[in-house]
Protein backbone atom coordinates (compact mmCIF):
# COMPACT_ATOMS: atom_id res chain seq x y z
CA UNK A 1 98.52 115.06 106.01
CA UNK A 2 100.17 111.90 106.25
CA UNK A 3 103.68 111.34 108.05
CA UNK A 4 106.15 108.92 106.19
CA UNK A 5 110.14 107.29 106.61
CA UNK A 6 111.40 106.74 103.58
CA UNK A 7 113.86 104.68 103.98
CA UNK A 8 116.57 103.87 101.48
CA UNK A 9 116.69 104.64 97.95
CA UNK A 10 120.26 106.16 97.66
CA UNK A 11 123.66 104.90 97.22
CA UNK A 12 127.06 106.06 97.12
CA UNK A 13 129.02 105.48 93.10
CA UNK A 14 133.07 105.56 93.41
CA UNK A 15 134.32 106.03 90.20
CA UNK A 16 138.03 106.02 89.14
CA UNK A 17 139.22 107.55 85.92
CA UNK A 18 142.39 106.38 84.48
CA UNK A 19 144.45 109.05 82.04
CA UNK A 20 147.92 107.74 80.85
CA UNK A 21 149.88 107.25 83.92
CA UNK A 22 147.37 108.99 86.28
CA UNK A 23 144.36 108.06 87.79
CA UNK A 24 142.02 110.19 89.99
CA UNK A 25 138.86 108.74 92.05
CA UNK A 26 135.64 110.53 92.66
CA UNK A 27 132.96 109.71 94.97
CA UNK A 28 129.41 110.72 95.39
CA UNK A 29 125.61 110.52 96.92
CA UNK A 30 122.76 110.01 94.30
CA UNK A 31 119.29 109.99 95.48
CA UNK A 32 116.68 108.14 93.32
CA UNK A 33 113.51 109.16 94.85
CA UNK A 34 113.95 112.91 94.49
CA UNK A 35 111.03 113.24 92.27
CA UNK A 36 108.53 110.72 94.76
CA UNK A 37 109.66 113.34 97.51
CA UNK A 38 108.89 116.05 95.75
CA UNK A 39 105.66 114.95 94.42
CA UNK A 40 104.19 113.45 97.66
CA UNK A 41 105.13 116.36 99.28
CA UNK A 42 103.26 118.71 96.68
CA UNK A 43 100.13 116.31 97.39
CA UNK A 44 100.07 117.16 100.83
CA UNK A 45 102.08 114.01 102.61
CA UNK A 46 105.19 114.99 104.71
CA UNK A 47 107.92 112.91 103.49
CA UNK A 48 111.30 112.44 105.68
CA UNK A 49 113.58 110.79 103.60
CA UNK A 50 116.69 108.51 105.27
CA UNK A 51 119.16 107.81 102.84
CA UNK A 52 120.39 104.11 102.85
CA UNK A 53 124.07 104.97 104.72
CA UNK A 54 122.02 106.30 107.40
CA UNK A 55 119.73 103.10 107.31
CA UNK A 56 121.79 101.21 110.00
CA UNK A 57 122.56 103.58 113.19
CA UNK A 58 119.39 106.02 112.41
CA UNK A 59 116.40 103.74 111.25
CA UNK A 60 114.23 103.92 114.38
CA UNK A 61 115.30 101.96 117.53
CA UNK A 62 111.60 102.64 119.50
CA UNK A 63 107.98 102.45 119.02
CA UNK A 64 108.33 105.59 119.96
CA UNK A 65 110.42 106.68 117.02
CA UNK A 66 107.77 104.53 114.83
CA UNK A 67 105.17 106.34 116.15
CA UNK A 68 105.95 109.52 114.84
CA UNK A 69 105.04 108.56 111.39
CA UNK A 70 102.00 107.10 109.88
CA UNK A 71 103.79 104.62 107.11
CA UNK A 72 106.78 103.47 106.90
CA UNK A 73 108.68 103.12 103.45
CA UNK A 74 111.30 100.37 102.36
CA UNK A 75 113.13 101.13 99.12
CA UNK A 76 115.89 99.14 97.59
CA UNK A 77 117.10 98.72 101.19
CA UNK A 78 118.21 95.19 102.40
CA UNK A 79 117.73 93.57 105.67
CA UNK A 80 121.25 93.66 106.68
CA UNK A 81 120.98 97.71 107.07
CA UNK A 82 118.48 96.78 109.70
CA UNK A 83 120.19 94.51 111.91
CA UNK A 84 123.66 95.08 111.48
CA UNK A 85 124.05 98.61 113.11
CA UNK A 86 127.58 99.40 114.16
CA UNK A 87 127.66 98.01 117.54
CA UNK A 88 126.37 94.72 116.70
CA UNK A 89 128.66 94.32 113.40
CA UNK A 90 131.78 96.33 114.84
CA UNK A 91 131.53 95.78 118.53
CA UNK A 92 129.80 92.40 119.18
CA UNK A 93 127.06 93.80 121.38
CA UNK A 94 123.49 92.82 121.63
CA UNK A 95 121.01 95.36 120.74
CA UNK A 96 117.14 96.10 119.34
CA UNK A 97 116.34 94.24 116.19
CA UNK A 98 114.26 96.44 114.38
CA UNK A 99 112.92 94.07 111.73
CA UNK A 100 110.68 92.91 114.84
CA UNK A 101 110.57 95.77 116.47
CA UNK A 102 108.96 97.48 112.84
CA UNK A 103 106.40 93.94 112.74
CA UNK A 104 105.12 94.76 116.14
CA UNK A 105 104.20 97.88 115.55
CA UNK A 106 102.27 96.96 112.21
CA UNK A 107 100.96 94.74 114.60
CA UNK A 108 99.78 97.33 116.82
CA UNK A 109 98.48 99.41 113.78
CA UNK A 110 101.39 101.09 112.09
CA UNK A 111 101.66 100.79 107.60
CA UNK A 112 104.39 99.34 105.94
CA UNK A 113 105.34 99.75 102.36
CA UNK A 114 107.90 97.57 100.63
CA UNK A 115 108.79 99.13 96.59
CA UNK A 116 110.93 96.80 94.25
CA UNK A 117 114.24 97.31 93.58
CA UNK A 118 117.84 95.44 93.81
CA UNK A 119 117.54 95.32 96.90
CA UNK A 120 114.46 94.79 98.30
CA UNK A 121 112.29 91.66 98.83
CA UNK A 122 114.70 88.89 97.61
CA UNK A 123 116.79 90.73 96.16
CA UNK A 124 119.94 90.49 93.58
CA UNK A 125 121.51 87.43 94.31
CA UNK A 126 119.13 87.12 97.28
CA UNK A 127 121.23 89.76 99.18
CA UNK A 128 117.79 91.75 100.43
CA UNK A 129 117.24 88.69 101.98
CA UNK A 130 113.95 89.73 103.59
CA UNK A 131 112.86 86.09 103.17
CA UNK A 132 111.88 84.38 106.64
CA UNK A 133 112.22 87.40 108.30
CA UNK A 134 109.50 89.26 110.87
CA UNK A 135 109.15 92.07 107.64
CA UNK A 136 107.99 89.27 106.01
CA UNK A 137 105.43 87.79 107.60
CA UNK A 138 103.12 91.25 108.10
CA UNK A 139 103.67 91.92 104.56
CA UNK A 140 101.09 90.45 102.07
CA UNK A 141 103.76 88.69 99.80
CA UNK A 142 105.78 85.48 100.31
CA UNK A 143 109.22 86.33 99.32
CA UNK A 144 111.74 83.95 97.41
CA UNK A 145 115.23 83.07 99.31
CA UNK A 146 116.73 83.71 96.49
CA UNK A 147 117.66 86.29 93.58
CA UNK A 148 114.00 87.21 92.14
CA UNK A 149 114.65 90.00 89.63
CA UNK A 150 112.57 89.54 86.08
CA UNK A 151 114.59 92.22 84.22
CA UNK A 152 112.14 93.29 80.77
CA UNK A 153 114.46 95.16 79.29
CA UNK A 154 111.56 95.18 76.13
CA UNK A 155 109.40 96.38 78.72
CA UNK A 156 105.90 95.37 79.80
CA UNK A 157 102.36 97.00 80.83
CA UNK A 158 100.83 96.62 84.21
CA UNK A 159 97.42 95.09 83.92
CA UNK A 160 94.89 96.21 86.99
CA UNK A 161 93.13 92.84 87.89
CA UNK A 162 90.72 94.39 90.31
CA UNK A 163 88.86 97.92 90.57
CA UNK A 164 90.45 99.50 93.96
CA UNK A 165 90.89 103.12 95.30
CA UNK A 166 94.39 103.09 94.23
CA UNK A 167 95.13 102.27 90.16
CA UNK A 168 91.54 102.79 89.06
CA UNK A 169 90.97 105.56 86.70
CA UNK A 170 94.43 106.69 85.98
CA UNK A 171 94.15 104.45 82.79
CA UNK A 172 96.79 102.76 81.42
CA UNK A 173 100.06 102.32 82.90
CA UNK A 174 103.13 103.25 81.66
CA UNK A 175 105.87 100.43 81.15
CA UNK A 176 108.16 98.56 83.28
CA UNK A 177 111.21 97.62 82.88
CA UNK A 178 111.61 94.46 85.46
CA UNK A 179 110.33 93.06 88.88
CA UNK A 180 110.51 90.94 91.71
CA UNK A 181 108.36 87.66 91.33
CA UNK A 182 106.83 87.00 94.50
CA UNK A 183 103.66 84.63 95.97
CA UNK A 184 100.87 86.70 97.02
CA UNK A 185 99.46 85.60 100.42
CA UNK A 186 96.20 83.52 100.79
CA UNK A 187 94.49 86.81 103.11
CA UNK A 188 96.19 89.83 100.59
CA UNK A 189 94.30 90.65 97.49
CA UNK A 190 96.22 91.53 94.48
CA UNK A 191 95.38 94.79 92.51
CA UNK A 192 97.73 94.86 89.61
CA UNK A 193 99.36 92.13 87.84
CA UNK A 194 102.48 92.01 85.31
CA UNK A 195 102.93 88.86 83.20
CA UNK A 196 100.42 87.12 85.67
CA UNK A 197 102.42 87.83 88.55
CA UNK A 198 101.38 89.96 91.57
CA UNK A 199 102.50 93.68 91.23
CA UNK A 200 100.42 96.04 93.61
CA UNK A 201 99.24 93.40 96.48
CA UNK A 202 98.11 94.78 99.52
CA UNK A 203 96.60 93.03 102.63
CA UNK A 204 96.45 93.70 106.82
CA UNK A 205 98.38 92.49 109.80
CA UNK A 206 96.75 92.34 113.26
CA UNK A 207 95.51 96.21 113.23
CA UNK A 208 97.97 97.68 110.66
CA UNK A 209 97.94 97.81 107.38
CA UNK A 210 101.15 96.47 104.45
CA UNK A 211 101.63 96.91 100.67
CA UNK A 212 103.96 95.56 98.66
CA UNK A 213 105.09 96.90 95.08
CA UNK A 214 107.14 94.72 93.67
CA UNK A 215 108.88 97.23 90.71
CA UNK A 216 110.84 100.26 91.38
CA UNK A 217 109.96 103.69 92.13
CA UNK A 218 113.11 105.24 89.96
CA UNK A 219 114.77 103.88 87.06
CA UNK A 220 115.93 101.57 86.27
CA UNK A 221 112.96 99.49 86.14
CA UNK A 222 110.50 102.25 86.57
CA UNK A 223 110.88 103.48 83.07
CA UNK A 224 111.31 106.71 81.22
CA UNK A 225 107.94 106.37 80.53
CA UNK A 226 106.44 105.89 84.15
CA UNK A 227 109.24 108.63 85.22
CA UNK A 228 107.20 111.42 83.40
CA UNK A 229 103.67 109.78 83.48
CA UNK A 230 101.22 112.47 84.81
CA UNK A 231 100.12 110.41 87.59
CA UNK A 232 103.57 109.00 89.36
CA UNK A 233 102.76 110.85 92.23
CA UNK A 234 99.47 110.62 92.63
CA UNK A 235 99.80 106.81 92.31
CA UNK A 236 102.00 106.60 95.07
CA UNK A 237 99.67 109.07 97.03
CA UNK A 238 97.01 106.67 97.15
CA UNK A 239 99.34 104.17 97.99
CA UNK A 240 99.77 105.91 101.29
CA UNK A 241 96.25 106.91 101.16
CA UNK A 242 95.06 103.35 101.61
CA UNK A 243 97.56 102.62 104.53
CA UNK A 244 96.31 105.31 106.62
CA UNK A 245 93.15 104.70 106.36
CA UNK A 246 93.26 102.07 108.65
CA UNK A 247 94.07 104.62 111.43
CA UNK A 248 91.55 106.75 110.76
């Protein structure tokens, strides 16, 4: 049984309704990764999930924290949420930053996931801004300093480009709707391609292990399609799978 932070994935929608000479505003919390939860947890993994409002003052501010999972999950997240916690942003104070704090414990064998999204990697108008940062350099992708999205709104079909433990055999996959273009690094090998372009790339850092996924895990870019495909979860299981099994 594997331990995993999911981190991210959520977001808060105000909407305001205007009716003749009234107007009324509702706000709420939407989740996007209730079915990954759900499915990882029915394989056997056990899945804490930390919504992205909780990203800044609850993402883990030790090793020791880290430690107490096996992989650690970034989804549609951006940088900022780790380095801007309240008392650095509000109160001008000096504190942990936990983008190197999460690379040194890669270092020291931890597993790192990164999955597309708005904001992750680059990023919509570059506002993940995980570029030049110590996430990037123990993940096995160069990231772009700037907006990176390829939206496919006609959608397009992932293409495995080399027989692995995690795509093979669960034929062919089910469209995408976008992704984030990235550069695959010289020591990361790439396992799935769309349009050319690295998809699945995975690779180590000093004695942990990273993977990058560079399209989303809910819609919008993970399609209807993908959303109901009978092996969404057991995709991502062997996603975790394979960065465990360096600790092992």
């Amino acid at each position: 049984m594997s331990k995993i932070l999911l981190a991210g994935e959520s977001w808060i929608s105000t909407t305001t309704e205007y009716k003749g000479y009234d107007s009324f505003t509702s706000t709420k919390l939407e989740i996007g990764c209730t079915k990954l939860l759900a499915d990882l947890q029915q394989l056997g993994h056990l899945v804490t999930h930390l919504p992205a409002h909780d990203v800044p003052e609850h993402f883990p501010w030790t090793k020791a924290e880290l430690d107490q999972y096996d992989v650690i999950i970034l989804s549609d997240i951006g940088s900022n949420s780790l380095v801007l916690a309240n008392q650095v942003f509000a109160e001008g104070k000096s504190t942990v930053n936990r983008m190197d704090l999460l690379k040194q414990w890669v270092l020291n064998g931890g597993a790192l996931m990164m999955a597309g999204g708005y904001l992750s990697f680059g990023g919509f108008e570059g506002k993940a801004h995980y570029h030049n940062t110590p996430v990037e350099e123990v993940l096995p992708v160069q990231i772009s300093a700037f907006d990176d999205r390829i939206e496919a709104p006609q959608g397009l079909v992932p293409q495995e480009v080399l027989k692995n433990a995690i795509s093979s055999g669960l034929g062919e996959f089910p469209g995408i709707l976008g992704y984030q273009q990235v550069v695959a690094k010289s020591d990361s090998e790439i396992l799935m391609t769309v349009e050319k372009d690295p998809l699945l790339v995975i690779g180590k850092a000093g004695k942990g292990r990273t993977l990058a996924y560079m399209t989303d895990i809910a819609p919008h870019w993970a399609s209807t399609d993908f959303m109901s495909w009978e092996h969404y979860g057991e995709f991502f299981s062997r996603c975790i799978n394979w960065l465990t099994q360096g600790n092992k």
